[in-house]
PDB file of N, CA and C in Angstrom:
ATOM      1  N   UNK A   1      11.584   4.282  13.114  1.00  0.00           N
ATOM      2  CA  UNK A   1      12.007   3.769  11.820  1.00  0.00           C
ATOM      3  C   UNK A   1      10.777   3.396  10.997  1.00  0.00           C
ATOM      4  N   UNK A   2      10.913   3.692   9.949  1.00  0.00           N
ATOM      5  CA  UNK A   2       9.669   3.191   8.713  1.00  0.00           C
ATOM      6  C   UNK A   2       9.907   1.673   8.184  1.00  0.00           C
ATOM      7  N   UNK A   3       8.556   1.262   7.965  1.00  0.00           N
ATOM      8  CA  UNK A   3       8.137   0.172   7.925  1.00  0.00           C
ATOM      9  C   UNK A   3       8.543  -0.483   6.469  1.00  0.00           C
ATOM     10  N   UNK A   4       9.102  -1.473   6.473  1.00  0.00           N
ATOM     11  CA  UNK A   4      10.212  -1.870   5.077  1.00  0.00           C
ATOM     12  C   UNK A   4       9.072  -1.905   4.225  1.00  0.00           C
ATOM     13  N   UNK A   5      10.196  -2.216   2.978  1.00  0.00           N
ATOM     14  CA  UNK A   5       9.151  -2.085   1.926  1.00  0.00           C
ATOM     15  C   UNK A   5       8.129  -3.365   1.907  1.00  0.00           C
ATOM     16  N   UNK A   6       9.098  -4.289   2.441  1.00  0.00           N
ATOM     17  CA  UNK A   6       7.939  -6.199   2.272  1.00  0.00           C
ATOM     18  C   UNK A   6       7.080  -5.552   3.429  1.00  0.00           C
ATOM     19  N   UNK A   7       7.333  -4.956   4.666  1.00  0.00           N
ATOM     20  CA  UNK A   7       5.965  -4.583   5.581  1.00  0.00           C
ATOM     21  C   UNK A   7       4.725  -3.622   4.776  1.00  0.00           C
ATOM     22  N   UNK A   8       5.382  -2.512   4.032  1.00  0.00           N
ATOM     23  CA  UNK A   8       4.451  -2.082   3.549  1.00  0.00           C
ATOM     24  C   UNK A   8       3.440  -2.568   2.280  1.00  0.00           C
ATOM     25  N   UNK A   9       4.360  -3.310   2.115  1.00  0.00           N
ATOM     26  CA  UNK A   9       3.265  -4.431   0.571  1.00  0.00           C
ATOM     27  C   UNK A   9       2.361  -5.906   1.012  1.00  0.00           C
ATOM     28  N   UNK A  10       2.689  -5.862   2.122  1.00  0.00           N
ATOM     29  CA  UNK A  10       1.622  -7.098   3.288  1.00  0.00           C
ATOM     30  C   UNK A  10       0.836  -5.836   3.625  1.00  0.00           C
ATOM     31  N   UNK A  11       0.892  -4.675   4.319  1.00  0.00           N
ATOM     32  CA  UNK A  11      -0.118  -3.547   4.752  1.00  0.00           C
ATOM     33  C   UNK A  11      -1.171  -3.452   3.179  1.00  0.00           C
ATOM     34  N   UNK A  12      -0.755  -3.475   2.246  1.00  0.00           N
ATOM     35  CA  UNK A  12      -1.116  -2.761   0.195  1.00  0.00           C
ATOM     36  C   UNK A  12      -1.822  -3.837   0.418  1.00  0.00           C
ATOM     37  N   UNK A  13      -1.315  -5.319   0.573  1.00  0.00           N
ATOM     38  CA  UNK A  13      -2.090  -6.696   0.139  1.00  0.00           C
ATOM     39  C   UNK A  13      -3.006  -6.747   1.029  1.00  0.00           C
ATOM     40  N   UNK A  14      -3.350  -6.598   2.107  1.00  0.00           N
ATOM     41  CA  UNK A  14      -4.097  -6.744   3.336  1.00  0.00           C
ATOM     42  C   UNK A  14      -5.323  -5.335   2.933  1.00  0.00           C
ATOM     43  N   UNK A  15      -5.180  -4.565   2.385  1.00  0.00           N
ATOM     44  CA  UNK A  15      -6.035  -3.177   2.490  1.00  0.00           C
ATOM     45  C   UNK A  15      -6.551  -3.316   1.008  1.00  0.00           C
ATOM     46  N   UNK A  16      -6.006  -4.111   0.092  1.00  0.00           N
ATOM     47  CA  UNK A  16      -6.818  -4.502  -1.296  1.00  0.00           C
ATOM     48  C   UNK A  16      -7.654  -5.550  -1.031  1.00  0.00           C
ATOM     49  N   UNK A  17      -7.416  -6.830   0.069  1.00  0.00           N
ATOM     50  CA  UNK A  17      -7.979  -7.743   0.174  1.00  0.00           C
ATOM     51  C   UNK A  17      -9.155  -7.285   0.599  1.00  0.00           C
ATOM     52  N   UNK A  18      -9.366  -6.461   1.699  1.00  0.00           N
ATOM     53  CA  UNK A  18     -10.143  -5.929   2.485  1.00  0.00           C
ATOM     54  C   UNK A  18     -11.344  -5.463   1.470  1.00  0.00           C
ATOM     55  N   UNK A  19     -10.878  -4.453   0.857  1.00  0.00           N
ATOM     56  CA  UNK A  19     -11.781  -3.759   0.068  1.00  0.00           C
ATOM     57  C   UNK A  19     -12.444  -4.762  -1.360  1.00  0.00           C
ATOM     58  N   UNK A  20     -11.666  -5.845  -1.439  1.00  0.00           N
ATOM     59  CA  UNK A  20     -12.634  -6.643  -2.626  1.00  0.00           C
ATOM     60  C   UNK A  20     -13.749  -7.257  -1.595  1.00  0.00           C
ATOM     61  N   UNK A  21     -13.229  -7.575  -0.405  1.00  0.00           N
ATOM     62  CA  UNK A  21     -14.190  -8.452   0.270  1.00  0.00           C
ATOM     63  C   UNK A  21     -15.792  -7.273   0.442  1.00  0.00           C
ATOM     64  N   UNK A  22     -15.578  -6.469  -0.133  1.00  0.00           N
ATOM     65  CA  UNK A  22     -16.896  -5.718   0.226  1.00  0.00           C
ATOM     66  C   UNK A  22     -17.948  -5.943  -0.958  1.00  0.00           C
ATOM     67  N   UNK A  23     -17.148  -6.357  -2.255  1.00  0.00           N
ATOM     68  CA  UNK A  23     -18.400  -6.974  -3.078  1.00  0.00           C
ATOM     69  C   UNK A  23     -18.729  -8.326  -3.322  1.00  0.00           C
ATOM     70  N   UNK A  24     -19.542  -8.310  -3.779  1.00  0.00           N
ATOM     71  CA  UNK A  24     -20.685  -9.599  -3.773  1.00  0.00           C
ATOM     72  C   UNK A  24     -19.455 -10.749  -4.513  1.00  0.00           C
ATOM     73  N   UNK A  25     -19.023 -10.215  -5.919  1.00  0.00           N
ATOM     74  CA  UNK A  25     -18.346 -11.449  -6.766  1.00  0.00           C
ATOM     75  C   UNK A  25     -16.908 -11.787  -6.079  1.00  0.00           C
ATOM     76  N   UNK A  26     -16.325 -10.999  -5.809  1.00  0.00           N
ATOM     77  CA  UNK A  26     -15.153 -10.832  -4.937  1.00  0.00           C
ATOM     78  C   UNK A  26     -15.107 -11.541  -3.352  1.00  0.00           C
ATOM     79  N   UNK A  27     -15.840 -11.710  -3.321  1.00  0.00           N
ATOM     80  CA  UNK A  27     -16.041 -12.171  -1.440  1.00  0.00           C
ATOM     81  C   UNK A  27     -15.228 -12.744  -1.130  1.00  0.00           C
ATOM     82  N   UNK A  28     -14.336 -13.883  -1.593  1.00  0.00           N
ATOM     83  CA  UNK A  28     -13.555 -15.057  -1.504  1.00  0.00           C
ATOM     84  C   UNK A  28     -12.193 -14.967  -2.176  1.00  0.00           C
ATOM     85  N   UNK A  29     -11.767 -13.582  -2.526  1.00  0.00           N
ATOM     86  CA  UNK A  29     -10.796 -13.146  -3.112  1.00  0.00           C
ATOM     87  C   UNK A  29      -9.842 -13.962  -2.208  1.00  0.00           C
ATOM     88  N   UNK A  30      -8.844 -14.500  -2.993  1.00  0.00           N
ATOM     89  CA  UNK A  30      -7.823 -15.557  -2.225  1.00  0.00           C
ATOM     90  C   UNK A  30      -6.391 -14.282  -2.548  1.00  0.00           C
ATOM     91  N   UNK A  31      -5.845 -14.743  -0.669  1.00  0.00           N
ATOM     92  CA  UNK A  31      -4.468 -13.530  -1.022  1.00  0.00           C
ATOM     93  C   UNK A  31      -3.626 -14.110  -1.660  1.00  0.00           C
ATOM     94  N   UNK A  32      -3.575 -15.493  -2.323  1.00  0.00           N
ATOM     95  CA  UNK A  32      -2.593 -15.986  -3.177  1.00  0.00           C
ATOM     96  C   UNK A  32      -2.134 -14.634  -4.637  1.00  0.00           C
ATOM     97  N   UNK A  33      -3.389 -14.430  -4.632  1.00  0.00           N
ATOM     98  CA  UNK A  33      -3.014 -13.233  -5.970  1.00  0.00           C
ATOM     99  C   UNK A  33      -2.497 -12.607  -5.711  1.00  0.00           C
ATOM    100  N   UNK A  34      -1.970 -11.915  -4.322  1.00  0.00           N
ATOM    101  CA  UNK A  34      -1.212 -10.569  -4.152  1.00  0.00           C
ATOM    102  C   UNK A  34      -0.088 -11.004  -3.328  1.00  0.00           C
ATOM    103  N   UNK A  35       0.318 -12.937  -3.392  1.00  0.00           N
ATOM    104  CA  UNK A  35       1.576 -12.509  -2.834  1.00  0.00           C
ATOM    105  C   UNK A  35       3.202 -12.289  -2.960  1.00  0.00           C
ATOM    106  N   UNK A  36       3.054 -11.955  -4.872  1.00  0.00           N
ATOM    107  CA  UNK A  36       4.028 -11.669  -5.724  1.00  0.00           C
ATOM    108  C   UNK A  36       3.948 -10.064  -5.391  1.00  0.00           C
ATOM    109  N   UNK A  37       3.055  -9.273  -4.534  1.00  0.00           N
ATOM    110  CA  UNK A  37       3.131  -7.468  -4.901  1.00  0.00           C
ATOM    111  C   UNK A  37       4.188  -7.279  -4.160  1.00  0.00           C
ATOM    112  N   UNK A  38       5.080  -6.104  -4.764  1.00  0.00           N
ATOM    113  CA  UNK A  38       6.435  -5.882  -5.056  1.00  0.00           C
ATOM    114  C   UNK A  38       6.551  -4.314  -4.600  1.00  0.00           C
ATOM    115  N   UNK A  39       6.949  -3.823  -3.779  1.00  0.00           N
ATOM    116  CA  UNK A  39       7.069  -2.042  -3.401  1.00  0.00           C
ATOM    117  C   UNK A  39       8.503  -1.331  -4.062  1.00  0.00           C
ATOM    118  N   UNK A  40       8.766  -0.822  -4.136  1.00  0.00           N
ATOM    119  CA  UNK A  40      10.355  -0.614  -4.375  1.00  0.00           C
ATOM    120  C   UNK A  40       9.858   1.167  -5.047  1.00  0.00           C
ATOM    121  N   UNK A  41      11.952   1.395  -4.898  1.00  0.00           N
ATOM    122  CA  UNK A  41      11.398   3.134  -6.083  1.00  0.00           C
ATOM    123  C   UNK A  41      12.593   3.130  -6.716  1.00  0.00           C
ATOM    124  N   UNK A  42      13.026   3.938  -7.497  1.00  0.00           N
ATOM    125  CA  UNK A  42      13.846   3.880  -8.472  1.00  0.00           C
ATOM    126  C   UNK A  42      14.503   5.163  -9.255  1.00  0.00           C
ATOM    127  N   UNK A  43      15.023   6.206  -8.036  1.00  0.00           N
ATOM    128  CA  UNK A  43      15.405   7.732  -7.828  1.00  0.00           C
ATOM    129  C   UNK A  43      16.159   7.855  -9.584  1.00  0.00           C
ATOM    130  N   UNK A  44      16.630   6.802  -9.867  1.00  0.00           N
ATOM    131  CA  UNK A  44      17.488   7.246 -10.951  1.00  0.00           C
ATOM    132  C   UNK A  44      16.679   7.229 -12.155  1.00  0.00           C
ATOM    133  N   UNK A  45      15.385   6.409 -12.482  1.00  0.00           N
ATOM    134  CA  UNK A  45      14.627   7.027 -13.282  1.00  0.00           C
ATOM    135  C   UNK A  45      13.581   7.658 -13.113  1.00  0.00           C
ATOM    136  N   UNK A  46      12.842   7.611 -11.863  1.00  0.00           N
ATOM    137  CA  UNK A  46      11.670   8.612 -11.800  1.00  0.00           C
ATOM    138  C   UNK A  46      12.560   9.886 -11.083  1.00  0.00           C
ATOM    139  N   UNK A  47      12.924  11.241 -11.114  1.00  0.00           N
ATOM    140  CA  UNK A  47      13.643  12.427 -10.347  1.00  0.00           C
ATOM    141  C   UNK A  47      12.450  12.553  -8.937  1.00  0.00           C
ATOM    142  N   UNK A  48      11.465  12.369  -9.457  1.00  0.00           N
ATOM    143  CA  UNK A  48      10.303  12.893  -8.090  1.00  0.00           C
ATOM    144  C   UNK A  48      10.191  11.671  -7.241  1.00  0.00           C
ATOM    145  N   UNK A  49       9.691  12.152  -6.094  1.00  0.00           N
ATOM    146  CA  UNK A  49       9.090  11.014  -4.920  1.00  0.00           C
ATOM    147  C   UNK A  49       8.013  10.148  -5.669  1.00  0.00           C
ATOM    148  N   UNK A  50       8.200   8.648  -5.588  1.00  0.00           N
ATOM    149  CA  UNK A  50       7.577   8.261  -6.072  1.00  0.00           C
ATOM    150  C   UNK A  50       7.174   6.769  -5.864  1.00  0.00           C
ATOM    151  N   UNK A  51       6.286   5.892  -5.587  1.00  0.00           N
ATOM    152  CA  UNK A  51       6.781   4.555  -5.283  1.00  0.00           C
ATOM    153  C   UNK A  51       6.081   3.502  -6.140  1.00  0.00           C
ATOM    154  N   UNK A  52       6.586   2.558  -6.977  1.00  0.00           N
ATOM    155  CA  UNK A  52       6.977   1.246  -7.458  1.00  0.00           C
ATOM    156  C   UNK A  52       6.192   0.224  -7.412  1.00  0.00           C
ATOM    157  N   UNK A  53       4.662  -0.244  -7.896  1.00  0.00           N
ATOM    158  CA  UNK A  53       3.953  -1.123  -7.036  1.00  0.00           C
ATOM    159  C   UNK A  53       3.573  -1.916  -8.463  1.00  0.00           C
ATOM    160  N   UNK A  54       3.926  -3.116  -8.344  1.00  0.00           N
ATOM    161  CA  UNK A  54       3.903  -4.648  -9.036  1.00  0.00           C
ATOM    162  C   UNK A  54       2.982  -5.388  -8.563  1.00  0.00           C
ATOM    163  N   UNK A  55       2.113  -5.646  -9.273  1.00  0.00           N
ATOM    164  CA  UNK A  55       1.115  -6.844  -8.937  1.00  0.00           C
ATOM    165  C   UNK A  55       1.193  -7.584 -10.064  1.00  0.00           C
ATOM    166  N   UNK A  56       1.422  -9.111  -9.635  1.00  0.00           N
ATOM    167  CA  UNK A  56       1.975  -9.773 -11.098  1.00  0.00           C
ATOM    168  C   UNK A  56       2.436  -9.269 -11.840  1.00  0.00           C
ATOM    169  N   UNK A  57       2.061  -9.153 -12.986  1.00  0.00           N
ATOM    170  CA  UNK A  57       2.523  -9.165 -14.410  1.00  0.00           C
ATOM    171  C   UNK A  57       2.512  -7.430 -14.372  1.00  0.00           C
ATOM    172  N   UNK A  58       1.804  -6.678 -13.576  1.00  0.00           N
ATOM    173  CA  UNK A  58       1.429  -5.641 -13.700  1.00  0.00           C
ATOM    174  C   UNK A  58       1.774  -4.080 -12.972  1.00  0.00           C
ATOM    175  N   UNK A  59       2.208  -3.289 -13.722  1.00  0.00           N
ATOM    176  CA  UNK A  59       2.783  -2.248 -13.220  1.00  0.00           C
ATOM    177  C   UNK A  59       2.817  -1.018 -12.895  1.00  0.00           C
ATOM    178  N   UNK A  60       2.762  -0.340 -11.485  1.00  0.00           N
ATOM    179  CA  UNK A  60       2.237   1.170 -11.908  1.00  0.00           C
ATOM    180  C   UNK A  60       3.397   2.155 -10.864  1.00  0.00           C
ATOM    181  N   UNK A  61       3.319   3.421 -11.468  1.00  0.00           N
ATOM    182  CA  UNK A  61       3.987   4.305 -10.728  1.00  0.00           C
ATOM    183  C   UNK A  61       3.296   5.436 -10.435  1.00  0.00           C
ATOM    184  N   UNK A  62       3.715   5.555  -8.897  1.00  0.00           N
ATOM    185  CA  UNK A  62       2.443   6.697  -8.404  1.00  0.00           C
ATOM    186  C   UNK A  62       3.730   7.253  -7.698  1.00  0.00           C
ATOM    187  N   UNK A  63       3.417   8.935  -8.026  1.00  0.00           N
ATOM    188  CA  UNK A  63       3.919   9.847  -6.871  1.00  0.00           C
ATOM    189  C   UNK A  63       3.293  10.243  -6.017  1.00  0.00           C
ATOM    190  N   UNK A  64       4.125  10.519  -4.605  1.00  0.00           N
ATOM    191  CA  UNK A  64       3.453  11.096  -3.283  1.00  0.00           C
ATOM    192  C   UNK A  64       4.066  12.549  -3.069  1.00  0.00           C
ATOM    193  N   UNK A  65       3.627  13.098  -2.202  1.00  0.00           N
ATOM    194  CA  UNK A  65       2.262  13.508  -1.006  1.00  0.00           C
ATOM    195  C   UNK A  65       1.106  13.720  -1.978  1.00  0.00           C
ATOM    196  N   UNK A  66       1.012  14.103  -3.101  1.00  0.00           N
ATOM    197  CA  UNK A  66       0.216  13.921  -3.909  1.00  0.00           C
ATOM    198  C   UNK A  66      -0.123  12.961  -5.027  1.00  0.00           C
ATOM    199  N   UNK A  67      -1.030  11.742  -4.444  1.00  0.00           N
ATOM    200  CA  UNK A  67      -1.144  10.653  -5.135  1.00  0.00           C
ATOM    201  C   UNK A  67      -1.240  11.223  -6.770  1.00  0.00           C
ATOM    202  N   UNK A  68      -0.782  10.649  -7.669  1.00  0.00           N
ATOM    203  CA  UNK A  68      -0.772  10.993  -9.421  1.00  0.00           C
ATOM    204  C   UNK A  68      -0.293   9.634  -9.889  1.00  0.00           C
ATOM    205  N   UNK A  69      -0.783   9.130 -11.071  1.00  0.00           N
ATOM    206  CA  UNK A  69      -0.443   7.723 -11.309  1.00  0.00           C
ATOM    207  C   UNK A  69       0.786   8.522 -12.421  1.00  0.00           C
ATOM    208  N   UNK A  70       2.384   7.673 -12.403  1.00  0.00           N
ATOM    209  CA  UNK A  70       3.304   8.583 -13.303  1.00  0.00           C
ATOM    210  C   UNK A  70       3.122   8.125 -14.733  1.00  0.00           C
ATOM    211  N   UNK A  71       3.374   6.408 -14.616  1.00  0.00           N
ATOM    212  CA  UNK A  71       3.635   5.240 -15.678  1.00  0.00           C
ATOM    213  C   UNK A  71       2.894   4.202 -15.178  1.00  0.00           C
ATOM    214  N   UNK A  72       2.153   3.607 -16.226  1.00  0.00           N
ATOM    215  CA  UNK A  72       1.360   1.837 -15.945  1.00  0.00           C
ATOM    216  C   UNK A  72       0.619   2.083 -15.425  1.00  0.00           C
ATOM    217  N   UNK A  73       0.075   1.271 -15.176  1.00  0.00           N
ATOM    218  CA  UNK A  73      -1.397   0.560 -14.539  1.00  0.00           C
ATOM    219  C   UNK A  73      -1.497  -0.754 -13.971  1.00  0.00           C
ATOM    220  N   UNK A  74      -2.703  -0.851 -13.043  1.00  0.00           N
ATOM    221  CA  UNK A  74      -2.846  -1.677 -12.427  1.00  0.00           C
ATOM    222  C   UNK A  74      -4.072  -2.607 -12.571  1.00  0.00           C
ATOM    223  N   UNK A  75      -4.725  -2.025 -13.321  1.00  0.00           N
ATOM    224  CA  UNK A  75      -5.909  -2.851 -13.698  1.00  0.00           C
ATOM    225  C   UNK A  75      -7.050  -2.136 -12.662  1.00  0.00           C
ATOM    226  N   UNK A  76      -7.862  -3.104 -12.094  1.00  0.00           N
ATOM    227  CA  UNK A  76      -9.260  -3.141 -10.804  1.00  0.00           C
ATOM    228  C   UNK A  76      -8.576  -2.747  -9.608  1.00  0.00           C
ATOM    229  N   UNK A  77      -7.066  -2.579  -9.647  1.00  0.00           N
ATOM    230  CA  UNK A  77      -6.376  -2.783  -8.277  1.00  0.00           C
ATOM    231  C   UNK A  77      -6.330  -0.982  -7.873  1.00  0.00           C
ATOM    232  N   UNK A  78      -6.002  -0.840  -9.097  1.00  0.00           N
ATOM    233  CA  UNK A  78      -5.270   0.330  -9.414  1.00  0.00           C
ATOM    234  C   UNK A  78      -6.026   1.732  -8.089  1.00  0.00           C
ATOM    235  N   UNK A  79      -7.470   1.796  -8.292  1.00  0.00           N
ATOM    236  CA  UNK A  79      -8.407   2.337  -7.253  1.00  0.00           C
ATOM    237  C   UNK A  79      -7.769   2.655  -5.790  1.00  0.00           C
ATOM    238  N   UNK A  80      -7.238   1.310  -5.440  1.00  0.00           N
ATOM    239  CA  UNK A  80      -7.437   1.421  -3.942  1.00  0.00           C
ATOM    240  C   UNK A  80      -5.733   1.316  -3.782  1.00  0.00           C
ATOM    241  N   UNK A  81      -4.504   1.323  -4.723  1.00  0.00           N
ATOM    242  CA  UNK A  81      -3.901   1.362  -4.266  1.00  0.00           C
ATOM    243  C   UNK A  81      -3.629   3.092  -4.262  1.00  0.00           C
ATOM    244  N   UNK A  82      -4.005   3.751  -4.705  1.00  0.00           N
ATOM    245  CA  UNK A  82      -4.069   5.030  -4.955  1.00  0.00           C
ATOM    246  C   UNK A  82      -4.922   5.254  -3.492  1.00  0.00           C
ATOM    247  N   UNK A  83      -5.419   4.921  -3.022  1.00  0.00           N
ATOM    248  CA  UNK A  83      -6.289   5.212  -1.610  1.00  0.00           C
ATOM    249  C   UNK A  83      -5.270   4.765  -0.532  1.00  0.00           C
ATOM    250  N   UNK A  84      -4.493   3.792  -0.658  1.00  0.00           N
ATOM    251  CA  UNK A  84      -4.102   3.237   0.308  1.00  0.00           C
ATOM    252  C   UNK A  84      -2.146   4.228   0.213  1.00  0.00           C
ATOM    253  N   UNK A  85      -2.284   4.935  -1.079  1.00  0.00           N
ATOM    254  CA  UNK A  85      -1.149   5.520  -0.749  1.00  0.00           C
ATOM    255  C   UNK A  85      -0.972   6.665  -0.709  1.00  0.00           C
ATOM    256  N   UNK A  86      -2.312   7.709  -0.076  1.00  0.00           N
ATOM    257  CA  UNK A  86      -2.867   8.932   0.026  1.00  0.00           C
ATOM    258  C   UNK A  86      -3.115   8.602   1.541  1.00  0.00           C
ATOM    259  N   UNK A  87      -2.963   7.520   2.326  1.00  0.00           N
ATOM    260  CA  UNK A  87      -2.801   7.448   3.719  1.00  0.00           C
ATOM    261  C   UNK A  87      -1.654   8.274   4.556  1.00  0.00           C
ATOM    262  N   UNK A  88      -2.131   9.133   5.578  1.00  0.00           N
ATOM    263  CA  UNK A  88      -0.820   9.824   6.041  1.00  0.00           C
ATOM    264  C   UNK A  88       0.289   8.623   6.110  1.00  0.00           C
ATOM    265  N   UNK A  89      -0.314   7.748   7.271  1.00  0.00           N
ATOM    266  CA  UNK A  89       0.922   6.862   7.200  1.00  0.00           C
ATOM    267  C   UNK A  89       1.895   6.237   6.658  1.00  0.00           C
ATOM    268  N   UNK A  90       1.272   5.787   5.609  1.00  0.00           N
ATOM    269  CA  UNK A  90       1.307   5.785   4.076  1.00  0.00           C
ATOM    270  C   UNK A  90       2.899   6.290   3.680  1.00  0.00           C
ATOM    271  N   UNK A  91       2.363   7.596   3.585  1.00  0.00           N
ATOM    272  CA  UNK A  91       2.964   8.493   3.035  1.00  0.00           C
ATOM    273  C   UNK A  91       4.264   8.851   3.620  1.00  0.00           C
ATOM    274  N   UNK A  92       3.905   9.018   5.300  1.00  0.00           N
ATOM    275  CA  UNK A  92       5.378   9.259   6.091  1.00  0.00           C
ATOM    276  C   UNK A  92       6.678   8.298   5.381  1.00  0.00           C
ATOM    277  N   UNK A  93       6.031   7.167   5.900  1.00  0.00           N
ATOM    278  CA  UNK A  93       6.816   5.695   5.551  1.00  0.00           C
ATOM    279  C   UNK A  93       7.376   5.620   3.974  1.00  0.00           C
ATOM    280  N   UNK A  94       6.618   6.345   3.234  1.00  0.00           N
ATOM    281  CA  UNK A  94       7.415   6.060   1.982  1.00  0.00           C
ATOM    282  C   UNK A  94       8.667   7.561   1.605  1.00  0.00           C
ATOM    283  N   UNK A  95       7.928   8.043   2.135  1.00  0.00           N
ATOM    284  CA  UNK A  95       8.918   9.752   2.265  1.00  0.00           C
ATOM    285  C   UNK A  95      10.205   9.341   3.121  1.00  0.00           C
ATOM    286  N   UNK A  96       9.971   9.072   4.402  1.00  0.00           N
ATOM    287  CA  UNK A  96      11.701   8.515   4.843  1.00  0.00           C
ATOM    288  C   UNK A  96      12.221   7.169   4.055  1.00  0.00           C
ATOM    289  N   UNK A  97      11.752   6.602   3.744  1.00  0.00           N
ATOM    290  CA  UNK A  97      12.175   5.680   2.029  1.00  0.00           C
ATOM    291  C   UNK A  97      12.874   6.509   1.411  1.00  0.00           C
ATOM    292  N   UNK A  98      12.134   7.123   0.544  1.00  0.00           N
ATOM    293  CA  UNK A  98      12.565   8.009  -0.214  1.00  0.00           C
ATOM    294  C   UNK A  98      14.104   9.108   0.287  1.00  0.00           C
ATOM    295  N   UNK A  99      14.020   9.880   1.154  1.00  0.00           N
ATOM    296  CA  UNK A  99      15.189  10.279   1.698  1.00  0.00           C
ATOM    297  C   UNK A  99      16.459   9.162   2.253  1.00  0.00           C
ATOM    298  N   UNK A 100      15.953   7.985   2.440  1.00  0.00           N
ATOM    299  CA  UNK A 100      16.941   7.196   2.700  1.00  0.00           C
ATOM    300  C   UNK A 100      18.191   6.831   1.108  1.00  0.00           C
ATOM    301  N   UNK A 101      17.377   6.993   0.306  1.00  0.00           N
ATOM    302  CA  UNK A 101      17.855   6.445  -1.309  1.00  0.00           C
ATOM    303  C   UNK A 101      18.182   7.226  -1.498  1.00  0.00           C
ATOM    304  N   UNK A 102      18.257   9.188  -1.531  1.00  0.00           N
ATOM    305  CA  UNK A 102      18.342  10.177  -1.847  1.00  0.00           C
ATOM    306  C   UNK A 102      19.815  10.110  -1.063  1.00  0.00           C
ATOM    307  N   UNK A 103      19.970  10.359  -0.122  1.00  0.00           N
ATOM    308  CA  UNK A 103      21.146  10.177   1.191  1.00  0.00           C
ATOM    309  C   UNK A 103      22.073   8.982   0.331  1.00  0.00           C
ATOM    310  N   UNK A 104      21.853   8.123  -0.098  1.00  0.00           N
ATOM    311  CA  UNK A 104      22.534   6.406  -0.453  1.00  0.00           C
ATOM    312  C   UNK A 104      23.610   7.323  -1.858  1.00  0.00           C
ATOM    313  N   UNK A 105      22.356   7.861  -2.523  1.00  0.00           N
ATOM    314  CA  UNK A 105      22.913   8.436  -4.051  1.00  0.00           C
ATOM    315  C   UNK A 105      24.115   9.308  -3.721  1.00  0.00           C
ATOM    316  N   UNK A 106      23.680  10.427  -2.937  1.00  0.00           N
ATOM    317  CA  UNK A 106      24.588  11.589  -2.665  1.00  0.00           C
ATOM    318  C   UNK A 106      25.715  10.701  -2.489  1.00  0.00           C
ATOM    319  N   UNK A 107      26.057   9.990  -1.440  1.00  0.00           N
ATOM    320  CA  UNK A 107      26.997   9.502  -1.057  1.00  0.00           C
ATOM    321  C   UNK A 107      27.593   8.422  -1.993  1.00  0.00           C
ATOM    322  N   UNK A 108      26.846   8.059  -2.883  1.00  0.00           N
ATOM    323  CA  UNK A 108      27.892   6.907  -3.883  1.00  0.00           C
ATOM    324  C   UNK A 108      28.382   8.091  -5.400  1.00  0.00           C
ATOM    325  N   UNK A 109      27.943   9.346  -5.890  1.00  0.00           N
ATOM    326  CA  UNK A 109      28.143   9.961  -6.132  1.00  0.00           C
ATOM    327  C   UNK A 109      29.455  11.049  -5.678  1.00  0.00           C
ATOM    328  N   UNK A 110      29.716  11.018  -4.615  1.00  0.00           N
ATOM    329  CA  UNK A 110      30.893  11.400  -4.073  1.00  0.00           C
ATOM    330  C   UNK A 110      31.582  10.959  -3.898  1.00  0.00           C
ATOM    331  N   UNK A 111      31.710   9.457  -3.992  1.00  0.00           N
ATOM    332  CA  UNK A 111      32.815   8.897  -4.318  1.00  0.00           C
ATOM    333  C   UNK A 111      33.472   8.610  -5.326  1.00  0.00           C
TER     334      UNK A 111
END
C-alpha cells in the first residue's frame, strides 16, 4: 500500500528541511514553517496525473512521471519539491494515489 498523503508531506517537509540545512543562512531552518504543507490532487480539475502541494499561503501544481510545474508556485521551495517529486518512490506512491481517485470517480459516475 502507498504511503498517505500526511506520510508523504512529513517525507516533502523532512527532504526540504534537509536541503536548507546545507546553506550557511538557512542552517536553523525551524520545521514549524512546513507544518501547514498540504499534499492532495484534484482529478476533476487538473485531467492529468498530477499532485497538489501547499506550503502556507502558497501554491503549486506539478505533474508526474514527468515532473512539469502545471499552476503556482512555490517560492525558494519550489526547487526541491520538484526534486523530491522526480523520486521513483515518489512517484510510485503518488501514481497508485492517483489510480485510487480515478477508480473512486468511475464508480460515483455510474451511479
Amino acid at each position: 500500500m502507498a504511503k498517505s498523503f500526511n506520510d508523504l508531506a512529513y517525507d516533502l517537509r523532512d527532504f526540504i528541511v534537509d536541503k536548507h540545512a546545507n546553506y550557511r543562512g538557512l542552517k536553523h531552518m525551524s520545521l514549524q514553517r512546513y507544518n501547514n504543507l498540504n499534499i492532495s490532487m484534484n482529478s476533476k480539475r487538473y485531467g492529468q496525473q498530477h499532485v497538489i502541494i501547499k506550503i502556507g499561503i502558497s501554491e503549486g501544481v506539478f505533474s508526474f512521471p514527468y515532473v512539469n510545474k502545471m499552476d503556482g508556485g512555490l517560492g525558494m521551495d519550489e526547487r526541491y519539491v520538484m526534486q523530491w517529486i522526480g523520486n521513483d518512490a515518489v512517484i510510485q506512491a503518488l501514481t497508485e494515489h492517483w489510480k485510487v481517485i480515478k477508480l473512486l470517480e468511475l464508480e460515483q459516475d455510474e451511479k
